[in-house]
N, C-alpha and C. Protein backbone atom coordinates (compact mmCIF):
# COMPACT_ATOMS: atom_id res chain seq x y z
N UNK A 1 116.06 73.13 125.78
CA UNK A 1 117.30 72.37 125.63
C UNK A 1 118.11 72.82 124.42
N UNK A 2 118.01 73.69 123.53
CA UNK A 2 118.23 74.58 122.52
C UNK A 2 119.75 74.72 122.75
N UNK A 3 119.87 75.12 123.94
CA UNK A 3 120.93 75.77 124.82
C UNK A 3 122.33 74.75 124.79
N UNK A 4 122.23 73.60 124.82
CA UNK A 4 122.63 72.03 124.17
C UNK A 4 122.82 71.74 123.01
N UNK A 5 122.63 72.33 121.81
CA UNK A 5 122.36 71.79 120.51
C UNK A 5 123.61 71.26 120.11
N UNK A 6 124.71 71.86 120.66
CA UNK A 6 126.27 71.79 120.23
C UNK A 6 126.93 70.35 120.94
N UNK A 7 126.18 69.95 122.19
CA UNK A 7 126.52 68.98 123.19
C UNK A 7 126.02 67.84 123.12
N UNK A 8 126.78 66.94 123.56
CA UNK A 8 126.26 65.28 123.46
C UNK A 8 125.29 64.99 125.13
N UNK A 9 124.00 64.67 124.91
CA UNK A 9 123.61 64.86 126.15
C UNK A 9 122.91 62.99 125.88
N UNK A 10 123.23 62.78 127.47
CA UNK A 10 122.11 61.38 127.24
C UNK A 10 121.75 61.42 128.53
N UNK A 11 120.47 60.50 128.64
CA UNK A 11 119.35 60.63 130.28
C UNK A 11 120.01 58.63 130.67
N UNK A 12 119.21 58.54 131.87
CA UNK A 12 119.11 57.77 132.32
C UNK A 12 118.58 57.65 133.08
N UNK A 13 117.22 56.13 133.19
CA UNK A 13 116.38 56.08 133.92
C UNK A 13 116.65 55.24 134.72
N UNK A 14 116.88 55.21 136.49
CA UNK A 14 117.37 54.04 137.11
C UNK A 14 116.45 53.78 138.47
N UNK A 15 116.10 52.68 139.13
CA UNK A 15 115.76 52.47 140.16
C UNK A 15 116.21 52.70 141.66
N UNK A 16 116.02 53.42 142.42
CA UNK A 16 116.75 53.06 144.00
C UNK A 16 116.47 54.50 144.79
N UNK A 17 117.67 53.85 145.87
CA UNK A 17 117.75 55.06 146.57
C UNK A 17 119.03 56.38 145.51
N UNK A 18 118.63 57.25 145.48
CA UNK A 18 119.70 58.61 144.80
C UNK A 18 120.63 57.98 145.08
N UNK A 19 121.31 58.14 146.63
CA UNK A 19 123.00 57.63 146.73
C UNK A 19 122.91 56.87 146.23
N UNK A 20 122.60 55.66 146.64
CA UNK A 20 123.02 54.51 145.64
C UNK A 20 123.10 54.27 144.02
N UNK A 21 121.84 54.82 143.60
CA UNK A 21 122.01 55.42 142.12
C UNK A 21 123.38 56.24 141.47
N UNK A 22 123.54 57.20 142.28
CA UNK A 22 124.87 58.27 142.05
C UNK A 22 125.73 57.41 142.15
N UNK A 23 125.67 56.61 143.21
CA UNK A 23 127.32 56.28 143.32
C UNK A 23 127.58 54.93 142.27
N UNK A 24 126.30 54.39 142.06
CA UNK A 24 127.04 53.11 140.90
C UNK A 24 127.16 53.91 139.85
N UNK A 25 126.42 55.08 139.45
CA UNK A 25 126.95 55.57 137.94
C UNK A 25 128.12 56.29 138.03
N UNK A 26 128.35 57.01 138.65
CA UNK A 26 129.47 57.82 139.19
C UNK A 26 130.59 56.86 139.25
N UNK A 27 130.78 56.07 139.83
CA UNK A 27 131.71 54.87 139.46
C UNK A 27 132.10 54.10 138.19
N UNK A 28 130.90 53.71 138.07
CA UNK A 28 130.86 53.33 136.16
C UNK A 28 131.35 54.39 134.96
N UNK A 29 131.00 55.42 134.72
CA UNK A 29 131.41 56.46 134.30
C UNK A 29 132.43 57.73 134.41
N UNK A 30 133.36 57.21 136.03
CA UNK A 30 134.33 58.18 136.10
C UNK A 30 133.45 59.73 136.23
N UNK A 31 132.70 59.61 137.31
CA UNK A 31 132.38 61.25 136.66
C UNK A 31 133.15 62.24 138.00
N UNK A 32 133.18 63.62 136.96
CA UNK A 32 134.76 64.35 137.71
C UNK A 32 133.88 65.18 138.29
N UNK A 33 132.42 65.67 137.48
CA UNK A 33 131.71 66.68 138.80
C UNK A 33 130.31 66.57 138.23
N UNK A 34 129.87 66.78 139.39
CA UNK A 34 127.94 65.99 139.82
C UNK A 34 127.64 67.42 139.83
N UNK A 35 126.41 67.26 139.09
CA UNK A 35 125.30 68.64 139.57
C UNK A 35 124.42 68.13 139.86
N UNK A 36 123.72 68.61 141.35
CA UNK A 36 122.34 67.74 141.69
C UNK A 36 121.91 68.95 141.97
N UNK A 37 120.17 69.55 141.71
CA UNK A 37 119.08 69.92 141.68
C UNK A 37 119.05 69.69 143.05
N UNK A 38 117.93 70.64 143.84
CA UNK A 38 116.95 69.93 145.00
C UNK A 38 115.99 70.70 144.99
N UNK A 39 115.11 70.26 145.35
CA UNK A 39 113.35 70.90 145.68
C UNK A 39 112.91 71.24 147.16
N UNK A 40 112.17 71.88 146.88
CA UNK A 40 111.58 72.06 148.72
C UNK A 40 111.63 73.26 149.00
N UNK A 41 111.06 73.38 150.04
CA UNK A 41 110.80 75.48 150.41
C UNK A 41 112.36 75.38 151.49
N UNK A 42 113.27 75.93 150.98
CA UNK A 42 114.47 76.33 151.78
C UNK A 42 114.22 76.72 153.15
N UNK A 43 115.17 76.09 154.06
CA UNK A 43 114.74 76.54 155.37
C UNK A 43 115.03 75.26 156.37
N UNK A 44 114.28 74.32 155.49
CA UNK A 44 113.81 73.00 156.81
C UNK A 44 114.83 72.21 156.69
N UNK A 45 115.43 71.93 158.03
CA UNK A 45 116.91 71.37 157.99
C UNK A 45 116.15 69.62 157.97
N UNK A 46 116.95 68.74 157.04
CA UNK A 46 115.87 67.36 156.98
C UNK A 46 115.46 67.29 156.18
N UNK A 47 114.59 68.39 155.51
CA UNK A 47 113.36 67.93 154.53
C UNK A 47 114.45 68.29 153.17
N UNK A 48 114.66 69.49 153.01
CA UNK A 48 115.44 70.09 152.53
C UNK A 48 116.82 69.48 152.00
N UNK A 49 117.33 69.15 151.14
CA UNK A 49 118.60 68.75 151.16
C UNK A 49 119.29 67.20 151.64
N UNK A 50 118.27 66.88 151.99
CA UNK A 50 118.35 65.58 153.08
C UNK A 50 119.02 64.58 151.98
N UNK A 51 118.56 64.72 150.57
CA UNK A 51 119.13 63.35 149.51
C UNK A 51 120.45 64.29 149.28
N UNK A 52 120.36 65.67 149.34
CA UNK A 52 121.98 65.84 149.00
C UNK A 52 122.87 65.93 150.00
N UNK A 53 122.41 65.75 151.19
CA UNK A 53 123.56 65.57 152.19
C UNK A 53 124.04 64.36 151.95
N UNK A 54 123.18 63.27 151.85
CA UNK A 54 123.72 61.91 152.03
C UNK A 54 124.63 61.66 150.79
N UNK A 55 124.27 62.35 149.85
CA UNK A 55 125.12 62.18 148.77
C UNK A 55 126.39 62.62 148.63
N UNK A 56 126.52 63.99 149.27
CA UNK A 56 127.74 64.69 149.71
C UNK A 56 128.49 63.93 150.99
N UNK A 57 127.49 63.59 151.77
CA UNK A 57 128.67 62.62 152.91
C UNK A 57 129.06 60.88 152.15
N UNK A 58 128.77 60.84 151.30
CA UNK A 58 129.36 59.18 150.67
C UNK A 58 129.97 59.57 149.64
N UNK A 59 130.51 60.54 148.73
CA UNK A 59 130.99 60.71 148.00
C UNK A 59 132.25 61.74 147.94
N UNK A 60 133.45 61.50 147.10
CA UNK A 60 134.04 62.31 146.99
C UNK A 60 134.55 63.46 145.54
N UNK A 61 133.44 63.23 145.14
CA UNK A 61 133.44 64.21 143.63
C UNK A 61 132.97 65.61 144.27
N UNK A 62 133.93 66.56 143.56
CA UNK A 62 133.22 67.61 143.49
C UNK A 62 131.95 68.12 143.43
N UNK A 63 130.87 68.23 143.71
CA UNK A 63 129.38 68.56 143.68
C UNK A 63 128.72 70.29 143.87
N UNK A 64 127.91 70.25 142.79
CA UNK A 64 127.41 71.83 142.40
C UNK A 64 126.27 71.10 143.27
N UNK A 65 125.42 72.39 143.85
CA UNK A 65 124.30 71.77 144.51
C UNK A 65 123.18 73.38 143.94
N UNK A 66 122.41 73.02 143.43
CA UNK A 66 121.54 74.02 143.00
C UNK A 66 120.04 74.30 143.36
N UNK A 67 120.07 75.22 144.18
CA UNK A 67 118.48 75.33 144.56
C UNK A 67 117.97 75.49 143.89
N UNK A 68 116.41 75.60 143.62
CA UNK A 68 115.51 76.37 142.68
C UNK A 68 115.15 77.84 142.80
N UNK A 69 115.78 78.10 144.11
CA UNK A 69 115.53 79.46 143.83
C UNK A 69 116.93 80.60 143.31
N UNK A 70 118.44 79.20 143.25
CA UNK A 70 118.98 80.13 142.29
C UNK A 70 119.04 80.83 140.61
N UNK A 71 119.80 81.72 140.45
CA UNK A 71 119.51 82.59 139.44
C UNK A 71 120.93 82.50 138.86
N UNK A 72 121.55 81.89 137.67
CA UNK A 72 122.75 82.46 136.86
C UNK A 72 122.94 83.64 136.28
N UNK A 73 124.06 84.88 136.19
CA UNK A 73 123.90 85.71 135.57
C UNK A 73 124.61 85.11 134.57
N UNK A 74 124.84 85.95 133.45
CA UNK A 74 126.57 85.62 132.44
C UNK A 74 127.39 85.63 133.28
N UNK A 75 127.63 85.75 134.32
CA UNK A 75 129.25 85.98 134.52
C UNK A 75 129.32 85.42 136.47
N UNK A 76 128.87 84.77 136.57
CA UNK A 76 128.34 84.62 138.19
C UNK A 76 129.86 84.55 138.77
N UNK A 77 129.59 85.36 139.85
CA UNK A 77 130.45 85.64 140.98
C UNK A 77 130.80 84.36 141.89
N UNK A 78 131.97 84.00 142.25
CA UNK A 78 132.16 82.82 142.78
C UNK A 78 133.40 83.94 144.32
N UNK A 79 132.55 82.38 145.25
CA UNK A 79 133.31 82.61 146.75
C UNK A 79 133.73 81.53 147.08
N UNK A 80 134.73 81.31 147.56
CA UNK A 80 135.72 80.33 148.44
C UNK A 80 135.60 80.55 149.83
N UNK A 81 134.28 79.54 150.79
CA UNK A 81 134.58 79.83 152.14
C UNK A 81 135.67 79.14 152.63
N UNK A 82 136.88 79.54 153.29
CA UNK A 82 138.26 78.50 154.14
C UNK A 82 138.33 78.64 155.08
N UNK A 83 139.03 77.55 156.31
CA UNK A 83 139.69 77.66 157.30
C UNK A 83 141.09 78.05 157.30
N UNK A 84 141.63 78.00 156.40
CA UNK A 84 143.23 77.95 155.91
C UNK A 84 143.83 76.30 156.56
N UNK A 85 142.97 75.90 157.13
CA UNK A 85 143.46 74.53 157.30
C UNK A 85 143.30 73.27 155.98
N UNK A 86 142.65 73.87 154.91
CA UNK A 86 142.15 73.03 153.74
C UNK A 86 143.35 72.64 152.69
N UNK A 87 143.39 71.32 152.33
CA UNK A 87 144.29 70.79 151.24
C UNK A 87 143.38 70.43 150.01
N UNK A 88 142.60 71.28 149.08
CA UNK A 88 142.11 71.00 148.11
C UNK A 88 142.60 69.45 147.47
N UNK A 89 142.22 68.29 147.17
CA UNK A 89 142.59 67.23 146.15
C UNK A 89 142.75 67.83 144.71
N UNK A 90 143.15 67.18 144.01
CA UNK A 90 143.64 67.51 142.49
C UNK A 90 142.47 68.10 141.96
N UNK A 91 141.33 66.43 141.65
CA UNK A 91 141.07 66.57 141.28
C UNK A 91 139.47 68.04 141.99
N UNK A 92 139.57 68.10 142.92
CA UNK A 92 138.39 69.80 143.32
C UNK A 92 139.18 70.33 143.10
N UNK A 93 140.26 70.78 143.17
CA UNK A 93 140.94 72.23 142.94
C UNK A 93 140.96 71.53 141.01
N UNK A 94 140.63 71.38 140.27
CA UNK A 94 139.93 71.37 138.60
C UNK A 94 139.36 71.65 138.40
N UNK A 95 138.14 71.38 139.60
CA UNK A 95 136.68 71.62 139.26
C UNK A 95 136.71 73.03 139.41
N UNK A 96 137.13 73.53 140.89
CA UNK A 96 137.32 75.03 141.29
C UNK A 96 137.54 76.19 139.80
N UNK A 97 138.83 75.61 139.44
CA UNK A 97 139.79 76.33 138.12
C UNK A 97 138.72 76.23 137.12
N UNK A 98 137.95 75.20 136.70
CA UNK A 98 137.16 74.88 135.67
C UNK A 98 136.23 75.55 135.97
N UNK A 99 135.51 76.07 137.04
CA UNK A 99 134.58 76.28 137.07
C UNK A 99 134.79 78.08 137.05
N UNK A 100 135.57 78.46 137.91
CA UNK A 100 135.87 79.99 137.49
C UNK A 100 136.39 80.46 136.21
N UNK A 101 137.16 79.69 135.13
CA UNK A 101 137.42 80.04 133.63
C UNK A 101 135.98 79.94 133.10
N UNK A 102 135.23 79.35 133.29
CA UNK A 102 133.40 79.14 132.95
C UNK A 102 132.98 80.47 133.39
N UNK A 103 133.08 80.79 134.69
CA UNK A 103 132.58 82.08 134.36
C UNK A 103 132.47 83.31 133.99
N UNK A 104 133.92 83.30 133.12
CA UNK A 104 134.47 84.21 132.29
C UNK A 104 134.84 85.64 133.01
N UNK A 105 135.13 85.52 133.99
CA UNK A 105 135.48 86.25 135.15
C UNK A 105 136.88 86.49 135.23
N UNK A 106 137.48 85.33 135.60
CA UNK A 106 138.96 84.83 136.19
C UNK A 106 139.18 85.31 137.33
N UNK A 107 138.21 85.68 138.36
CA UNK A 107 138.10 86.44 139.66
C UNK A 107 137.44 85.37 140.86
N UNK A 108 138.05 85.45 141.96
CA UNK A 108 137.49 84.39 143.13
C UNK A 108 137.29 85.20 144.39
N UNK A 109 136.25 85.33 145.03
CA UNK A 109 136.24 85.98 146.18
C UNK A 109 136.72 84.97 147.51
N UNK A 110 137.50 85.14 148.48
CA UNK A 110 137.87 84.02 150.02
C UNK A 110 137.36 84.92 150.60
N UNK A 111 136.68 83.50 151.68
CA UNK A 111 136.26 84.70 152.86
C UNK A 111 136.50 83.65 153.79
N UNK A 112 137.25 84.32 155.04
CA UNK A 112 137.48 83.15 156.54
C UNK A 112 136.55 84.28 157.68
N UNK A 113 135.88 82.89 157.97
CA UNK A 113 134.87 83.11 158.91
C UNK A 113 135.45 82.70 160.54
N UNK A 114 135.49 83.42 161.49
CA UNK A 114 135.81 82.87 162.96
C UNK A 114 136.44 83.95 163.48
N UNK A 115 137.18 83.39 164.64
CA UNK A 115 138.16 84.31 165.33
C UNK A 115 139.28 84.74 164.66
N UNK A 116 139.71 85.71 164.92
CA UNK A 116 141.34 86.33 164.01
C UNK A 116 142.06 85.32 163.79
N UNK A 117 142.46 85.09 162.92
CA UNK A 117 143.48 83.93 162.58
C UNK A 117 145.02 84.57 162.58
N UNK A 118 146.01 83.45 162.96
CA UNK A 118 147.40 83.93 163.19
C UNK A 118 147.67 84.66 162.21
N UNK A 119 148.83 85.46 161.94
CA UNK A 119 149.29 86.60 160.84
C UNK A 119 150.08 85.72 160.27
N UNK A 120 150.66 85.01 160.47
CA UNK A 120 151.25 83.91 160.08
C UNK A 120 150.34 82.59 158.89
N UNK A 121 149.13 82.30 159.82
CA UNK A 121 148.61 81.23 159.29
C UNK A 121 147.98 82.24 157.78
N UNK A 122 147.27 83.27 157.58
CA UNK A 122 146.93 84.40 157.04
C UNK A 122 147.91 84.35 155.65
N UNK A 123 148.90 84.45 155.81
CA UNK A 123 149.88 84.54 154.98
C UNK A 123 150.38 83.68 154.36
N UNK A 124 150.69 82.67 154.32
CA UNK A 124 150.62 81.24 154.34
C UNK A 124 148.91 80.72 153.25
N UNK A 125 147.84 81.07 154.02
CA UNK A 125 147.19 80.68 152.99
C UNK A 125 146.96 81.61 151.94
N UNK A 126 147.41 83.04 152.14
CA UNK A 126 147.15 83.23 150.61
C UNK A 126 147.90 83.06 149.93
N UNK A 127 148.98 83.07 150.41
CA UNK A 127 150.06 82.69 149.60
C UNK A 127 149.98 80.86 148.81
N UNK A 128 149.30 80.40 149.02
CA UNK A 128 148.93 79.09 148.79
C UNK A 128 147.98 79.36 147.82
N UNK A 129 146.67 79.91 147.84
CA UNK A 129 145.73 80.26 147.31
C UNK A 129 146.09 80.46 145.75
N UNK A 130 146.72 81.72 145.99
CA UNK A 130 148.12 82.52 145.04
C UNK A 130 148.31 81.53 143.99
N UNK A 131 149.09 80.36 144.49
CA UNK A 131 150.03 80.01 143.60
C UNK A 131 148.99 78.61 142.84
N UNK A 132 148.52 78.22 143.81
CA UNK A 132 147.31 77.21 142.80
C UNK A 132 146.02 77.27 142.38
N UNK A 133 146.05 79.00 142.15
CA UNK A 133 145.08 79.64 141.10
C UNK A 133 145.89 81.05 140.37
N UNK A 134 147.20 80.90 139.94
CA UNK A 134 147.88 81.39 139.49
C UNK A 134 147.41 82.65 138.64
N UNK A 135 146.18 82.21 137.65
CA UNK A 135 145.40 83.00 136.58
C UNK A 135 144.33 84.12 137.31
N UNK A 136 143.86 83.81 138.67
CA UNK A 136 142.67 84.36 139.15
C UNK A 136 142.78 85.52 139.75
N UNK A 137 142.21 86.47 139.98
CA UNK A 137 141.75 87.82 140.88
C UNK A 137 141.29 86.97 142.27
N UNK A 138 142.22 87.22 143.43
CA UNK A 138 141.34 86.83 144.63
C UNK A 138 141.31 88.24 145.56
N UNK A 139 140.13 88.35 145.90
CA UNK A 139 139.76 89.20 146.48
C UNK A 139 139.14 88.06 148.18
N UNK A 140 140.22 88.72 149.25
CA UNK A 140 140.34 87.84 150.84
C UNK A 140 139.47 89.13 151.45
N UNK A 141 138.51 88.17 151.96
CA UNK A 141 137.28 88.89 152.87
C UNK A 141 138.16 88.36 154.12
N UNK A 142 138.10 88.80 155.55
CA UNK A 142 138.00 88.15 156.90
C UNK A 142 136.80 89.07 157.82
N UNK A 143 136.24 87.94 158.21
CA UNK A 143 135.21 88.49 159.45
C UNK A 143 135.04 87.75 160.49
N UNK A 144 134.97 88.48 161.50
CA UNK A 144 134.98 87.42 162.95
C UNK A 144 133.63 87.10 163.48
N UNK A 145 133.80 86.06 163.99
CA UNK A 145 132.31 85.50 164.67
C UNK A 145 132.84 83.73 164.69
N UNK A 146 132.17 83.14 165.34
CA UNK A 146 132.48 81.90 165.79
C UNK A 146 131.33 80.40 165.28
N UNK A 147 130.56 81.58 164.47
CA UNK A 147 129.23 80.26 163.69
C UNK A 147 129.68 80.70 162.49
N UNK A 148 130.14 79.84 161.83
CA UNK A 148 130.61 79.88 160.37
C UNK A 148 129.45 80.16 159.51
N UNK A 149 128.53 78.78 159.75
CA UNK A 149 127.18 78.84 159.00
C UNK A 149 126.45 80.45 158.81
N UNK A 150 126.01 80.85 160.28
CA UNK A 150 125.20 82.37 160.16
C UNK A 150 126.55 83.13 159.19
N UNK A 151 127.90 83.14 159.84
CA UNK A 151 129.00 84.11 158.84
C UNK A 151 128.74 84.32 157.15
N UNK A 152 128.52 83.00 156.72
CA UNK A 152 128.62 82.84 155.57
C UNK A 152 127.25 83.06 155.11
N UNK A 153 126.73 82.88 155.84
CA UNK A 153 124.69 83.26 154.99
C UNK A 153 124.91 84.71 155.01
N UNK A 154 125.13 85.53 156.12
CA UNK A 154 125.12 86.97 156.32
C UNK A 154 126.21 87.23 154.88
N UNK A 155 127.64 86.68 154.60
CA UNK A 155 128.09 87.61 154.01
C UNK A 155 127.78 87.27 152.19
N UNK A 156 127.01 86.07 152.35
CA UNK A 156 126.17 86.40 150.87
C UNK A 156 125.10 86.99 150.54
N UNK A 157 124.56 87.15 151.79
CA UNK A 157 123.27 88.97 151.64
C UNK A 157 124.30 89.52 151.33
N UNK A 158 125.05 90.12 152.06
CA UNK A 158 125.85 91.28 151.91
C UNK A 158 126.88 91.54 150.78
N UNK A 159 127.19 90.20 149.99
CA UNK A 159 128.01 90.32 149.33
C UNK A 159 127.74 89.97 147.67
N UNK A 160 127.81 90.28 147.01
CA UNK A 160 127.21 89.26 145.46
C UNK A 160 128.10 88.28 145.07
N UNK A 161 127.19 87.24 145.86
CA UNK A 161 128.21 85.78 145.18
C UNK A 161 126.79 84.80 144.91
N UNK A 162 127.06 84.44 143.74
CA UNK A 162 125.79 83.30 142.77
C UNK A 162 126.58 81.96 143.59
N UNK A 163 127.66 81.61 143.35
CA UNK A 163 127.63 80.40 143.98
C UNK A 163 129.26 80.54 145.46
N UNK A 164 128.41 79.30 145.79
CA UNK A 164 129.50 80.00 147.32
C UNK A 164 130.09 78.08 147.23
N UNK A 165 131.52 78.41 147.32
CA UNK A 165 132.30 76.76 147.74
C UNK A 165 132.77 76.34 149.08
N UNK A 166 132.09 75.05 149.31
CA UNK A 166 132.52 74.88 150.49
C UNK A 166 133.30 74.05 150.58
N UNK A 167 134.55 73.21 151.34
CA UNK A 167 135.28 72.08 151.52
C UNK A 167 134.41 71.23 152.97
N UNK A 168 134.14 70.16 152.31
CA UNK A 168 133.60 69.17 153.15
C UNK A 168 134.94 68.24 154.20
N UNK A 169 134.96 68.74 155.31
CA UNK A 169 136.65 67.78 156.04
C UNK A 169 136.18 65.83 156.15
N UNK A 170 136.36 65.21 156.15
CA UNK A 170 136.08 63.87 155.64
C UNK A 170 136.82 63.18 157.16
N UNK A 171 137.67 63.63 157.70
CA UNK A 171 138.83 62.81 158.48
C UNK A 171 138.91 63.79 160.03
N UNK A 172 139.94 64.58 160.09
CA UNK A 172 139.97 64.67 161.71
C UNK A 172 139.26 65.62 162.33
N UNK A 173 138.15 65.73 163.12
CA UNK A 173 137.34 66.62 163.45
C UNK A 173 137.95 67.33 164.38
N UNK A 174 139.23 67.90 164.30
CA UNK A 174 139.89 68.87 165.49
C UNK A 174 139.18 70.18 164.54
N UNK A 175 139.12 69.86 163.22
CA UNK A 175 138.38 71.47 162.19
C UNK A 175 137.48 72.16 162.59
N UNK A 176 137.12 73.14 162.76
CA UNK A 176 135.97 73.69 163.85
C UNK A 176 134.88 74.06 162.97
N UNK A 177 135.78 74.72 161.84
CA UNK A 177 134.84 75.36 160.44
C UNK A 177 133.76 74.81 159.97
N UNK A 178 134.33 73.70 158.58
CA UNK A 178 133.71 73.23 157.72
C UNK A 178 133.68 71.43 157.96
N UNK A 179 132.90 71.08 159.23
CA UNK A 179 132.43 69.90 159.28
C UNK A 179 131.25 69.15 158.18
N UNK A 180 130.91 68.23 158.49
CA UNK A 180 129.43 67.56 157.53
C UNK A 180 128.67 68.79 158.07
N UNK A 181 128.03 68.46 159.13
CA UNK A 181 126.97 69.30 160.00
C UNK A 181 126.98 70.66 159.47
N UNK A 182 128.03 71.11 159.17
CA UNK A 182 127.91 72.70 158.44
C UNK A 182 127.67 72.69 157.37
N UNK A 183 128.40 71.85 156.53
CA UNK A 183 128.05 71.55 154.90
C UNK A 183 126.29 71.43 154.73
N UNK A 184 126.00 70.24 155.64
CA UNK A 184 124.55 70.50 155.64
C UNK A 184 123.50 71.70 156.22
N UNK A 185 124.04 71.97 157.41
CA UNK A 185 123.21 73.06 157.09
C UNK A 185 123.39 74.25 156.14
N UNK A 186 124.41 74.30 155.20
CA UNK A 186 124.51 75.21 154.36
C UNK A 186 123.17 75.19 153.66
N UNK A 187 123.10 73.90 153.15
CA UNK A 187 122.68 73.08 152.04
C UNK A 187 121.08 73.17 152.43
N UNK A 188 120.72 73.11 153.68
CA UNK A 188 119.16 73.33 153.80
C UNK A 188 118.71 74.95 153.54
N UNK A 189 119.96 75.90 154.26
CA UNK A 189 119.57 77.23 154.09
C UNK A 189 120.18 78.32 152.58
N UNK A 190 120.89 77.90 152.32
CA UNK A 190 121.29 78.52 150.97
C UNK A 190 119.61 78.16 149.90
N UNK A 191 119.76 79.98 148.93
CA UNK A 191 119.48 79.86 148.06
C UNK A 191 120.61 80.17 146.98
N UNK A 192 121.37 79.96 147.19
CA UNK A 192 122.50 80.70 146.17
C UNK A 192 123.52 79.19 145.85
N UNK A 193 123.46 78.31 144.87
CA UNK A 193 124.44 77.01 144.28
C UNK A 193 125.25 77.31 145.25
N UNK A 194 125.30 76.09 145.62
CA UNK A 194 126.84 75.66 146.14
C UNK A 194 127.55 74.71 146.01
N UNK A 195 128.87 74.93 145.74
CA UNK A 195 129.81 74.05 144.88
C UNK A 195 130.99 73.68 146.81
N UNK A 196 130.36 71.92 146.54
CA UNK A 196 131.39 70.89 147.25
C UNK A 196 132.18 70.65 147.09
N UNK A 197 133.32 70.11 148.27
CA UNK A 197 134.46 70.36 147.24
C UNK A 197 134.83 69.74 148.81
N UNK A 198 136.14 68.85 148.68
CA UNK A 198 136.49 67.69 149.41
C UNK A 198 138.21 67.99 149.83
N UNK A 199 138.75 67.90 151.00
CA UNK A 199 139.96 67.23 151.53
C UNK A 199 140.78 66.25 151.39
């Protein structure tokens, strides 16, 4: 804890179920972004992740989700998976910004997973991207395929990203992308943090 010496840190010991725990302190305290830990041999959809799904589907804070089998470098590589259908809230697109000036980078990798998207819609979101990360290097992956989940596991073998962001859609399920059901299975099969991030 050395690593802290400069920081005000305090614990807290509480009774219950996690969600319920998270969400009365999280309430009480205003908190702007959750890091939750999870345990378990990666893989088992259920066993795996199961307290951070529920936590990610009742909440709307930004959330880092950290396996044990990830690894920080100095400078960790960050990815933005989108539909271009996403309206970041204020306060995740902070966490986003906050969290890429942290990694002393100022660089963001996007990657859209699915069928070709309009040239139109394409343009439009980076151009969006662009302007409300003004400071950043984005480097736009596109690859086609129609399972987002396998897309995005394959292109973090393939690609070096320490933590990968997902947007959780909360409201109209016409989104094909980034439903709960995908968020979670991210969340059972990732070993690589992943940073939540809300509509």
């Amino acid at each position: 804890m050395h690593h802290f010496d400069k920081d005000k840190l305090s614990t807290l010991c509480d009774v219950g179920f996690l969600k319920t725990v998270i969400n009365r302190y999280a309430a009480k305290y205003n908190v702007e972004l959750l890091v939750l830990g999870i345990t378990g041999s990666t893989g088992i959809i259920g066993i795996v992740g199961s307290n951070a799904s529920s936590v990610v589907s009742s909440m709307r804070i930004p959330t880092l989700i950290i396996p044990p089998e990830s690894r920080f470098p100095s400078h960790p590589a960050i990815t933005l998976a989108t539909d271009y259908q996403t309206r970041l809230s204020s306060q995740d697109l902070g966490a986003l910004d906050e969290l890429i000036r942290c990694s002393g980078q100022q660089k963001l990798g996007v990657v859209y997973i699915g069928v070709k998207p309009d040239s139109a819609q394409v343009v439009s979101g980076e151009i969006q991207l662009r302007a409300l990360l003004p400071q950043v290097k984005i480097d736009f992956n596109y690859l086609k395929g129609k399972d987002a989940t396998k897309g995005i596991t394959d292109f973090i073998k393939e690609n070096h990203t320490d933590i990968i962001c997902l947007v959780k859609h909360h409201h109209n399920m016409i989104y094909s992308l980034f439903t709960g059901s995908m968020v979670n299975r991210m969340i059972s099969k990732s070993v690589r943090a992943i940073l939540i991030l809300h509509d």
